[in-house]
PDB file of N, CA and C in Angstrom:
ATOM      1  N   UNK A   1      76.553  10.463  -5.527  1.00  0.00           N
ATOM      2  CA  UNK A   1      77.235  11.725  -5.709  1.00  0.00           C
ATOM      3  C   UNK A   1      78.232  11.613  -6.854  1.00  0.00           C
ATOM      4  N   UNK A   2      78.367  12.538  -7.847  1.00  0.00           N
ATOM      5  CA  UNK A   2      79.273  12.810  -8.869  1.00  0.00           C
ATOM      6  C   UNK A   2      80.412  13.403  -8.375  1.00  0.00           C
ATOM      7  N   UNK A   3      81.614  12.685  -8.637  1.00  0.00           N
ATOM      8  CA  UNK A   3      82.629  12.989  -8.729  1.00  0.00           C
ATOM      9  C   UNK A   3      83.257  14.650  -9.127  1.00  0.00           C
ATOM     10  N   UNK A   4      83.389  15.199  -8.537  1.00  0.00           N
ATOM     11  CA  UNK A   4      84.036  16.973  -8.931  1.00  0.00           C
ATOM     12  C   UNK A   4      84.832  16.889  -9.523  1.00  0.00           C
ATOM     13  N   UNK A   5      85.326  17.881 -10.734  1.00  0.00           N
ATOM     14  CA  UNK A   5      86.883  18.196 -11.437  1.00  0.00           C
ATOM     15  C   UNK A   5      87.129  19.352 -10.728  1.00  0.00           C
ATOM     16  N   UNK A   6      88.321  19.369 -10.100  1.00  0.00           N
ATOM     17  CA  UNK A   6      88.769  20.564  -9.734  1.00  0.00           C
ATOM     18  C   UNK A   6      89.976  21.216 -10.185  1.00  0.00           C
ATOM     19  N   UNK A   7      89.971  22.417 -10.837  1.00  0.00           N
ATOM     20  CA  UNK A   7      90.893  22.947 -11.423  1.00  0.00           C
ATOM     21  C   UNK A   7      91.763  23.761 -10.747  1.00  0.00           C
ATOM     22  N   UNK A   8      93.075  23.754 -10.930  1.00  0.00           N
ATOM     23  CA  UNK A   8      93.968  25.060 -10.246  1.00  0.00           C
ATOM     24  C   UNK A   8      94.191  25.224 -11.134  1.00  0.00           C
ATOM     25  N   UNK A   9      93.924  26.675 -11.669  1.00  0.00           N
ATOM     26  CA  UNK A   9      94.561  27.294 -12.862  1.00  0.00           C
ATOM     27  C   UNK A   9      96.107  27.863 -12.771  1.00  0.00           C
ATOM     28  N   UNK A  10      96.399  28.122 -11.034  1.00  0.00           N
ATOM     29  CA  UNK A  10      98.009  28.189 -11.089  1.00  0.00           C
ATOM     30  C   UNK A  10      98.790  27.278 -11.369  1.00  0.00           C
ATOM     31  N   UNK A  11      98.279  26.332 -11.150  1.00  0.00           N
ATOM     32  CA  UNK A  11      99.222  24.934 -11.615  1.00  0.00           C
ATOM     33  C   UNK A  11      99.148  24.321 -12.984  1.00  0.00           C
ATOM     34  N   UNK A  12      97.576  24.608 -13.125  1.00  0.00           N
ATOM     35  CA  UNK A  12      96.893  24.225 -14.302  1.00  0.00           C
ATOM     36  C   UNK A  12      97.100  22.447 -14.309  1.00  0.00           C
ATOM     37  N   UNK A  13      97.033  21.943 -12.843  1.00  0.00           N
ATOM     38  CA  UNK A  13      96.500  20.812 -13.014  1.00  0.00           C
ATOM     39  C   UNK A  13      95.284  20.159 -12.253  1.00  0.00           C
ATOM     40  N   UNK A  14      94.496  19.281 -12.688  1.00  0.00           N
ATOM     41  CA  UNK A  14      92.818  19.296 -12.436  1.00  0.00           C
ATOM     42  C   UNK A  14      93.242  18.155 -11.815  1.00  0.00           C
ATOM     43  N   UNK A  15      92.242  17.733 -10.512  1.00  0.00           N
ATOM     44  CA  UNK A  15      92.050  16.628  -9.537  1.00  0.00           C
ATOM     45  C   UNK A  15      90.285  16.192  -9.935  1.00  0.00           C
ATOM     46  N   UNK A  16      90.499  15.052  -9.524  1.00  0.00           N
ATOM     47  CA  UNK A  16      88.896  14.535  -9.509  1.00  0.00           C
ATOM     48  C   UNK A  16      89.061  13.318  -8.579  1.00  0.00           C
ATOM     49  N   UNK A  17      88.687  13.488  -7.369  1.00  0.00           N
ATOM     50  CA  UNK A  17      88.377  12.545  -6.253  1.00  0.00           C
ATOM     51  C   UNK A  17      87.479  11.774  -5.864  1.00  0.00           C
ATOM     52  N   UNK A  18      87.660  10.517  -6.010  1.00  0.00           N
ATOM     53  CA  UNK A  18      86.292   9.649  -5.504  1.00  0.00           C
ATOM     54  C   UNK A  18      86.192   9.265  -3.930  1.00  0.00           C
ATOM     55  N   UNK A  19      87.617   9.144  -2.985  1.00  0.00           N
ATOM     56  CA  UNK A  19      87.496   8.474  -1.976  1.00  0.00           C
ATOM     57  C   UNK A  19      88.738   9.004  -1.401  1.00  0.00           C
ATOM     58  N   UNK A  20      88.167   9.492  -0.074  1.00  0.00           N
ATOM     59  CA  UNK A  20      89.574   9.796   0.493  1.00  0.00           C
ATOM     60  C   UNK A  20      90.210   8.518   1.166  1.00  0.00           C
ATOM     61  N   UNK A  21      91.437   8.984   0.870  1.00  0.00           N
ATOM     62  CA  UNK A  21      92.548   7.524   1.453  1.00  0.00           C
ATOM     63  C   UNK A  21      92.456   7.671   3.187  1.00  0.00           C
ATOM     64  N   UNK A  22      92.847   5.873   3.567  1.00  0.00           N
ATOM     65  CA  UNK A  22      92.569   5.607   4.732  1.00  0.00           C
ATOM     66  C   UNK A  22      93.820   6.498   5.270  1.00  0.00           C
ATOM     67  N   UNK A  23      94.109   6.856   6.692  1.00  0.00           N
ATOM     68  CA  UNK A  23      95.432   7.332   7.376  1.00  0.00           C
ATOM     69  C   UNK A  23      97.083   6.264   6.896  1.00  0.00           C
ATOM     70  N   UNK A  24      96.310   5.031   7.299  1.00  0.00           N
ATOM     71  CA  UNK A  24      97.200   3.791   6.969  1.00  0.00           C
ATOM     72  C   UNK A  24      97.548   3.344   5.373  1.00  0.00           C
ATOM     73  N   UNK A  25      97.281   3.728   4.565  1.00  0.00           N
ATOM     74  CA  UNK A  25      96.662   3.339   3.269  1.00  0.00           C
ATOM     75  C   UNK A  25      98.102   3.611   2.717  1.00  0.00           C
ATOM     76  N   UNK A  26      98.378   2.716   1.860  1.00  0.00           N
ATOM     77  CA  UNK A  26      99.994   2.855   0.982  1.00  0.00           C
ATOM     78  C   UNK A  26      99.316   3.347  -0.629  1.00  0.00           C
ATOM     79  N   UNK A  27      99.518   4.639  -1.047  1.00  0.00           N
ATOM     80  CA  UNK A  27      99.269   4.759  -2.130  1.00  0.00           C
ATOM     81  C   UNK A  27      99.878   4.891  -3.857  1.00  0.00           C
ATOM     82  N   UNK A  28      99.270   4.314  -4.612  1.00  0.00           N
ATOM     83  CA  UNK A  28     100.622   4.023  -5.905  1.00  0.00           C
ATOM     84  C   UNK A  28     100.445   5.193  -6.889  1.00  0.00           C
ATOM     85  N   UNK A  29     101.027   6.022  -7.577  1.00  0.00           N
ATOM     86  CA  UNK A  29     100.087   6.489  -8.584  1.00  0.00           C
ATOM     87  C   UNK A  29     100.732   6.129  -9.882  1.00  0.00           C
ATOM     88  N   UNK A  30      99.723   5.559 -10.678  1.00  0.00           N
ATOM     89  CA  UNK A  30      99.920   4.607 -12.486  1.00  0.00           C
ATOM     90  C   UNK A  30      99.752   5.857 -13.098  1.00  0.00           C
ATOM     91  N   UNK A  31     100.456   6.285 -13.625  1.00  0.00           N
ATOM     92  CA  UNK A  31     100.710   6.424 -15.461  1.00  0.00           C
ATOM     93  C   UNK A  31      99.547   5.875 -16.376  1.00  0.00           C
ATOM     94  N   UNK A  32      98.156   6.167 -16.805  1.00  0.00           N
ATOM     95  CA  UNK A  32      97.089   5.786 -17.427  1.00  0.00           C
ATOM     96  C   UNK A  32      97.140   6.518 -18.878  1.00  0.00           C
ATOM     97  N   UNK A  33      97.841   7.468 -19.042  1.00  0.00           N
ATOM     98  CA  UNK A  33      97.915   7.998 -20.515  1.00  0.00           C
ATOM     99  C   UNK A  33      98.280   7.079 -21.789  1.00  0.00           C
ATOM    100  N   UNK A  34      99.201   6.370 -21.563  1.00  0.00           N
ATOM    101  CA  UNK A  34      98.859   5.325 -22.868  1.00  0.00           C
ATOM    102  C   UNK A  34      97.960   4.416 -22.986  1.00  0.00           C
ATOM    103  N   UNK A  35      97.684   3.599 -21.888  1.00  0.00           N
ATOM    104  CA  UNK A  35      96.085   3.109 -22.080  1.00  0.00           C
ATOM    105  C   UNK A  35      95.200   3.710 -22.274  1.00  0.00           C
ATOM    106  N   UNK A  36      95.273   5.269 -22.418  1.00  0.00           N
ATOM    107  CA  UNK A  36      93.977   5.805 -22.523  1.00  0.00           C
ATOM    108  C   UNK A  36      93.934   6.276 -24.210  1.00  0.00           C
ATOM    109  N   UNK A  37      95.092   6.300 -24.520  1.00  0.00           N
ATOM    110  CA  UNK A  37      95.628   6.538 -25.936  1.00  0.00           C
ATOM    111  C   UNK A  37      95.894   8.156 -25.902  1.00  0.00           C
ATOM    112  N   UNK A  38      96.480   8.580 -25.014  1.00  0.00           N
ATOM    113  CA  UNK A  38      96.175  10.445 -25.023  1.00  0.00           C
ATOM    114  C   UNK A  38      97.841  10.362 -24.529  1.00  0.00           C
ATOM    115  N   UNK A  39      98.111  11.349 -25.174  1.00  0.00           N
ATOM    116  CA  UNK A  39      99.718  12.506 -24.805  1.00  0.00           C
ATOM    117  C   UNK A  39      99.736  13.327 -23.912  1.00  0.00           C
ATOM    118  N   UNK A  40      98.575  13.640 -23.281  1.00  0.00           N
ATOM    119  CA  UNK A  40      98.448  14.325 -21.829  1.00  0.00           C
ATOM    120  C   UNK A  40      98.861  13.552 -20.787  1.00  0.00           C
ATOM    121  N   UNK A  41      99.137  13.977 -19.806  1.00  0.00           N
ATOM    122  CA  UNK A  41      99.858  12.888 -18.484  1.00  0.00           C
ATOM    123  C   UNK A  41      98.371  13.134 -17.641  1.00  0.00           C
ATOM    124  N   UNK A  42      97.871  11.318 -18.004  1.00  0.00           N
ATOM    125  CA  UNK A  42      96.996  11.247 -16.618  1.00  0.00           C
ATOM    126  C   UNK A  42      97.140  10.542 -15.842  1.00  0.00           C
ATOM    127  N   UNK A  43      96.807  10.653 -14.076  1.00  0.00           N
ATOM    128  CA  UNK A  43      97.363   9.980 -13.423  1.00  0.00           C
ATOM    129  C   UNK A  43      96.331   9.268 -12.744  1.00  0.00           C
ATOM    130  N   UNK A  44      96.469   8.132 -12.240  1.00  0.00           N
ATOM    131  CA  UNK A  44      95.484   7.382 -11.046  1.00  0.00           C
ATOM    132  C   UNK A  44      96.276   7.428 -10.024  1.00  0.00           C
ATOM    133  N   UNK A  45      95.594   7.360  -8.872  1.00  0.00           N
ATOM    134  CA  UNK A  45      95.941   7.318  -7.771  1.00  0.00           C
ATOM    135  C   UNK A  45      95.182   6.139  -7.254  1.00  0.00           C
ATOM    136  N   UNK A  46      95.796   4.294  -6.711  1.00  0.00           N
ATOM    137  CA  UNK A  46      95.470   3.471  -6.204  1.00  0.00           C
ATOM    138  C   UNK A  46      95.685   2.855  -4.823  1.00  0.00           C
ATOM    139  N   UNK A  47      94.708   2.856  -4.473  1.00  0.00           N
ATOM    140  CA  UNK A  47      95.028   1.844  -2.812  1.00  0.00           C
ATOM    141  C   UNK A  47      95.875   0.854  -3.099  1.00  0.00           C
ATOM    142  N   UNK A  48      96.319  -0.072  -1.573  1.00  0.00           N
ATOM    143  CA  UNK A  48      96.730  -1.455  -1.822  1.00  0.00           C
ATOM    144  C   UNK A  48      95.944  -2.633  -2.303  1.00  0.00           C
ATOM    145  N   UNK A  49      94.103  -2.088  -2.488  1.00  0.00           N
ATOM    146  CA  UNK A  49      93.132  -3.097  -2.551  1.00  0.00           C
ATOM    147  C   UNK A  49      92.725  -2.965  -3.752  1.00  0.00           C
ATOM    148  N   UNK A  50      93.437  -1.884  -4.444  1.00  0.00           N
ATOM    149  CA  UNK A  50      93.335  -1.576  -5.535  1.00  0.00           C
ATOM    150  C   UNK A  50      92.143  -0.655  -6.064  1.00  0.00           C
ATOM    151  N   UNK A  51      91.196   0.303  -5.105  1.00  0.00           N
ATOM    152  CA  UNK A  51      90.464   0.893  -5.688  1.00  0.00           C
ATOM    153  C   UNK A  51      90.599   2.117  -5.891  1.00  0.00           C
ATOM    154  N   UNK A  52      90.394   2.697  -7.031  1.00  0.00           N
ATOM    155  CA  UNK A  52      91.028   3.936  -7.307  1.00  0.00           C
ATOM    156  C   UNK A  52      90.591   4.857  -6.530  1.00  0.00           C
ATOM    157  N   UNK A  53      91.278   6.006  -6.105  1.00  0.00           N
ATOM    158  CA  UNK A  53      90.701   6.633  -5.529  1.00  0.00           C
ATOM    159  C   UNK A  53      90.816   8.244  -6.369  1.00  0.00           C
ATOM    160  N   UNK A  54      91.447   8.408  -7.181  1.00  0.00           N
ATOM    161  CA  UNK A  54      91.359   9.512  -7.942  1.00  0.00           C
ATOM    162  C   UNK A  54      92.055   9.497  -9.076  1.00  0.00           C
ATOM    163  N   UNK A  55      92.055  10.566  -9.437  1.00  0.00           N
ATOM    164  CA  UNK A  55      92.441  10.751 -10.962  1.00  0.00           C
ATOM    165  C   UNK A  55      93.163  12.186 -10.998  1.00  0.00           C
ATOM    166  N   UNK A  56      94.518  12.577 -11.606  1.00  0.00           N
ATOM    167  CA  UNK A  56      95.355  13.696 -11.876  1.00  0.00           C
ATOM    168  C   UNK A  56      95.882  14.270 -13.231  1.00  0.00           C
ATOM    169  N   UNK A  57      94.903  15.228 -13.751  1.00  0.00           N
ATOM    170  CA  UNK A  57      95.578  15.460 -15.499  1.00  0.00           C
ATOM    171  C   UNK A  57      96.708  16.560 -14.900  1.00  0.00           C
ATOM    172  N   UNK A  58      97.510  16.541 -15.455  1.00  0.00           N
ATOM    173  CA  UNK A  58      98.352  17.524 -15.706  1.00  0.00           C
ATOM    174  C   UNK A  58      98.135  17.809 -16.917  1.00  0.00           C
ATOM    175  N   UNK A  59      98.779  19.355 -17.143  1.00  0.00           N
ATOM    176  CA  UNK A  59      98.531  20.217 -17.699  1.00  0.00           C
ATOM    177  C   UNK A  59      97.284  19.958 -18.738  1.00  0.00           C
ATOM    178  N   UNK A  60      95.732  20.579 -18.111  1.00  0.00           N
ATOM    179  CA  UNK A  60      95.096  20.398 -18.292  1.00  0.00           C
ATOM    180  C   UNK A  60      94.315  21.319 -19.363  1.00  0.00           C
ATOM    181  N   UNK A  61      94.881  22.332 -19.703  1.00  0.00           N
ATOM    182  CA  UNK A  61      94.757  23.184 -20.470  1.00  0.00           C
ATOM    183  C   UNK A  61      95.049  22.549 -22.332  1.00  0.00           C
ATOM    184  N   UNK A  62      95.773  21.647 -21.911  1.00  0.00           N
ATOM    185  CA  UNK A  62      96.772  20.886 -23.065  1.00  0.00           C
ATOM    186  C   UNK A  62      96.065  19.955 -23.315  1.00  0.00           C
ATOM    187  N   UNK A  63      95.058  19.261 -22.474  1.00  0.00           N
ATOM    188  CA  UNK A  63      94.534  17.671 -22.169  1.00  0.00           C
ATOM    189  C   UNK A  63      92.860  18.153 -22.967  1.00  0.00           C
ATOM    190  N   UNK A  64      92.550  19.350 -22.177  1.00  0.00           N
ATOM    191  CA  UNK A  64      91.424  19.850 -23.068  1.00  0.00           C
ATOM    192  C   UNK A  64      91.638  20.140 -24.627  1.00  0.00           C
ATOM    193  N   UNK A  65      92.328  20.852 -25.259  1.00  0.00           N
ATOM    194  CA  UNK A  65      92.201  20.979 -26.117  1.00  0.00           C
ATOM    195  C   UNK A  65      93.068  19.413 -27.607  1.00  0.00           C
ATOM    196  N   UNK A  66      93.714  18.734 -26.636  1.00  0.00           N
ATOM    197  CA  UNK A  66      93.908  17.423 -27.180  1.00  0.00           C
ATOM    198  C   UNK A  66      92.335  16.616 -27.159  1.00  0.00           C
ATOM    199  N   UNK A  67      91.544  16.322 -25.867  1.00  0.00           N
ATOM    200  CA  UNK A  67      90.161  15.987 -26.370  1.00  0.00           C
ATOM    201  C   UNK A  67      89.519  16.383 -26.963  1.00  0.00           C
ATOM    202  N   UNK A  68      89.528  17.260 -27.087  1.00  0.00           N
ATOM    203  CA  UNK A  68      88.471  18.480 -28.127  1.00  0.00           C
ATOM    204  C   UNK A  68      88.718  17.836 -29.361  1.00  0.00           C
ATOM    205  N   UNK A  69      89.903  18.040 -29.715  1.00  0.00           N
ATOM    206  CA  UNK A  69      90.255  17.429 -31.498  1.00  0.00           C
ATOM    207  C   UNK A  69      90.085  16.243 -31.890  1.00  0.00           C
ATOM    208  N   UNK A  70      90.318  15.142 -30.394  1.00  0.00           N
ATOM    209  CA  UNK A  70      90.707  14.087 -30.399  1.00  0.00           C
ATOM    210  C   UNK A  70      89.535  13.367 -30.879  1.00  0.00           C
ATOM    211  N   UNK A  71      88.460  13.672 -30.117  1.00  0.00           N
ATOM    212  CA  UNK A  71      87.200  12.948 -30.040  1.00  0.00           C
ATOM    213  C   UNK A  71      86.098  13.987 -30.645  1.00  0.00           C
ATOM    214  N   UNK A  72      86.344  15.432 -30.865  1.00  0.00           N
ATOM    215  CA  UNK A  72      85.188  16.284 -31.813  1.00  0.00           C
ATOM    216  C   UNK A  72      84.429  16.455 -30.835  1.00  0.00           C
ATOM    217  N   UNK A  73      84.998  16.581 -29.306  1.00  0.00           N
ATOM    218  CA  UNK A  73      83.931  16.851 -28.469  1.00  0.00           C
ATOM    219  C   UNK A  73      83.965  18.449 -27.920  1.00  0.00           C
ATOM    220  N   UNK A  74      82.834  19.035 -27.442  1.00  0.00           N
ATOM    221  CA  UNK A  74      83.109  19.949 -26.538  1.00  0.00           C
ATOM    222  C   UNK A  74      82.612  20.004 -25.251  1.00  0.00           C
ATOM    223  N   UNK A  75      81.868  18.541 -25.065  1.00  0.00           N
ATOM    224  CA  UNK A  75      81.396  18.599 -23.628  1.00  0.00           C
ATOM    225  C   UNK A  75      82.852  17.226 -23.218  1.00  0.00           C
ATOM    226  N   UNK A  76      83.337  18.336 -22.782  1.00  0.00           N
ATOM    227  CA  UNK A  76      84.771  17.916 -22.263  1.00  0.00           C
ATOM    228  C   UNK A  76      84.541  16.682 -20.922  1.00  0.00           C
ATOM    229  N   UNK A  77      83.468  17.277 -20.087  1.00  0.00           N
ATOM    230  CA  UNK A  77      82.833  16.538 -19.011  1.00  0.00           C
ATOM    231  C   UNK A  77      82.376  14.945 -19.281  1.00  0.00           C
ATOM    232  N   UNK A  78      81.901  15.004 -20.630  1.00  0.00           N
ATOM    233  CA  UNK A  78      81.485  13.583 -20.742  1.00  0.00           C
ATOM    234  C   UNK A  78      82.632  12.626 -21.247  1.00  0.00           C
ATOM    235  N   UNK A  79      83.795  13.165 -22.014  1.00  0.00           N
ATOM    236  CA  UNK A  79      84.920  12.877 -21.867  1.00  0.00           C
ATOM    237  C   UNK A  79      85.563  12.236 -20.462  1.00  0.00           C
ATOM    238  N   UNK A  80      85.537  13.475 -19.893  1.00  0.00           N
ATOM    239  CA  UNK A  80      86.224  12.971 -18.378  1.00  0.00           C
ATOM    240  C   UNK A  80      85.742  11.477 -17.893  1.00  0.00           C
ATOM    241  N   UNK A  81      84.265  11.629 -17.542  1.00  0.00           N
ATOM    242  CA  UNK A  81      83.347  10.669 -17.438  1.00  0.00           C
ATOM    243  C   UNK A  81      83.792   9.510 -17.643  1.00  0.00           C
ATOM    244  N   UNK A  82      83.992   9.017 -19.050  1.00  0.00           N
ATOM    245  CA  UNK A  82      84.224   8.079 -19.877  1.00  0.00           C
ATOM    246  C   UNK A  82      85.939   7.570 -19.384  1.00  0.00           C
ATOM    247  N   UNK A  83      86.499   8.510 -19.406  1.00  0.00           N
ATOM    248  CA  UNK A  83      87.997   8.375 -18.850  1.00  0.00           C
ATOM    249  C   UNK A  83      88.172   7.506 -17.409  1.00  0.00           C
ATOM    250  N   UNK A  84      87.363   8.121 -16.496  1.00  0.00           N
ATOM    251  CA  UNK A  84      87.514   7.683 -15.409  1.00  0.00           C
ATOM    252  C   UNK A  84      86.906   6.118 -14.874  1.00  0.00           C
ATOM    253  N   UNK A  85      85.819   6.152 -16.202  1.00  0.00           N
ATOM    254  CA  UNK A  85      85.029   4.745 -15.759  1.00  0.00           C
ATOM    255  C   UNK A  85      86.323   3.426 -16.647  1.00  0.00           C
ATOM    256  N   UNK A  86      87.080   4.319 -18.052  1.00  0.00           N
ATOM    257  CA  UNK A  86      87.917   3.463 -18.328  1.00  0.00           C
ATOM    258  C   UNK A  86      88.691   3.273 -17.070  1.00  0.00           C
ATOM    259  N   UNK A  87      89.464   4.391 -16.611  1.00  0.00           N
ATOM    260  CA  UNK A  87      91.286   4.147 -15.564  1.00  0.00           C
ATOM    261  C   UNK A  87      90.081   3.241 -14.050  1.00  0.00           C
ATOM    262  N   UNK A  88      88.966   3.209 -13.873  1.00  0.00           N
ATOM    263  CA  UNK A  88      88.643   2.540 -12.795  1.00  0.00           C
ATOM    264  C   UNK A  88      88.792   1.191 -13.085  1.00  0.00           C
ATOM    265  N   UNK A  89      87.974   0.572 -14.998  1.00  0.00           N
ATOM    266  CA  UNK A  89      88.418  -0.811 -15.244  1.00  0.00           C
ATOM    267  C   UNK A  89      89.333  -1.523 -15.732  1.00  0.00           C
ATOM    268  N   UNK A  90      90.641   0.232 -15.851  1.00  0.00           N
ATOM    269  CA  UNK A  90      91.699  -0.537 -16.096  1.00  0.00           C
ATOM    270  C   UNK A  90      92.635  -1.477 -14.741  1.00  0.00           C
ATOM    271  N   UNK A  91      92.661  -0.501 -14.232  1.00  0.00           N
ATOM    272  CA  UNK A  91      93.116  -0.750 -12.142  1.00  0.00           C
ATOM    273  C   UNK A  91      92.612  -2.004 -11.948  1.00  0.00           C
ATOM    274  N   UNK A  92      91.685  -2.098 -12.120  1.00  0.00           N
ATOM    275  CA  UNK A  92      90.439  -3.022 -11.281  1.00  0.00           C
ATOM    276  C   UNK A  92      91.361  -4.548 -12.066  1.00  0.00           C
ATOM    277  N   UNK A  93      90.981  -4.343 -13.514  1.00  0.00           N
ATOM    278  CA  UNK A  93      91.548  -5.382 -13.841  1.00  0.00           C
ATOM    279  C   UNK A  93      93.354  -6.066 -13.554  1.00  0.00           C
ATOM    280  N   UNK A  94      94.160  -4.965 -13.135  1.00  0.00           N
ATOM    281  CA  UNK A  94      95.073  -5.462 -13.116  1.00  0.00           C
ATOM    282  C   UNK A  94      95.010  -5.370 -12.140  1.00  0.00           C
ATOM    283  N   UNK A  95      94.651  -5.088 -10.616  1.00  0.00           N
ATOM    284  CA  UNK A  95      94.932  -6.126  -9.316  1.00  0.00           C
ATOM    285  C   UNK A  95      93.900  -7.012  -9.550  1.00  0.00           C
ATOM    286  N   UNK A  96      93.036  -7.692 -10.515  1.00  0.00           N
ATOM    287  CA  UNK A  96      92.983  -8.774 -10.054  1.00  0.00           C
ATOM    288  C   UNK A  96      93.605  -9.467 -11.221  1.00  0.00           C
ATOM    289  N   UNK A  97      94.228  -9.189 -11.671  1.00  0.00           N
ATOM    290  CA  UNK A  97      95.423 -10.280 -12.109  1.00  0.00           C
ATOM    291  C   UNK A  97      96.887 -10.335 -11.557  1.00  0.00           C
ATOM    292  N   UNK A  98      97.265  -9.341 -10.387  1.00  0.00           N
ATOM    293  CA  UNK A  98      97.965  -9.639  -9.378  1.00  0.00           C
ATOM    294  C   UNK A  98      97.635 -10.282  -8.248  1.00  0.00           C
ATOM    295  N   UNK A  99      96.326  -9.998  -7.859  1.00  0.00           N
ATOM    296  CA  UNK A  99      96.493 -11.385  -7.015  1.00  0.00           C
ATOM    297  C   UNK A  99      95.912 -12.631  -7.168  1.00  0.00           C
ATOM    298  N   UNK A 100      96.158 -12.781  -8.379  1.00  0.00           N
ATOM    299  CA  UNK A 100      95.777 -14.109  -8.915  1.00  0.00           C
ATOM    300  C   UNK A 100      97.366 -15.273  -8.275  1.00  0.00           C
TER     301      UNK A 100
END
């Protein structure tokens, strides 16, 4: 199953969920916009085991038209795509260099 973007246009900020969190689950959320090299605020949302479980653009209206220019794209989707498989191997890699 593919991951959904979901937009609130009242808020105008987009969710994309892979896994809902356990009841017990302590969750962190990282700051991924400079690793991603973008001025939009994106967010991860991580377990304690470290697997991501989602992703949060704010102001997404702003984030689209920064990719658009950024990368000459207009399938914004394959963007996302690409984003999320980066913020999954960015996470990934740094808990396991915490519990190293």
């Amino acid at each position: 199953m593919k991951p959904e973007l979901v937009h609130d246009k009242t808020t105008d900020v987009a969710f994309i969920d892979f896994f809902e969190a356990k009841a017990d689950s302590r969750i962190r959320v990282i700051d991924v916009s400079d690793d991603l090299g973008l001025k939009s605020q994106v967010l991860a949302r991580v377990d304690q085991q470290g697997n991501v479980l989602g992703v949060v653009i704010e102001d997404y209206s702003a984030f689209r038209r920064e990719v658009r220019l950024k990368y000459a794209a207009f399938a914004v989707d394959k963007i996302i795509e690409l984003i999320v498989t980066t913020v999954r191997g960015l996470i990934q890699g740094q808990h396991q260099l915490a519990t190293c």
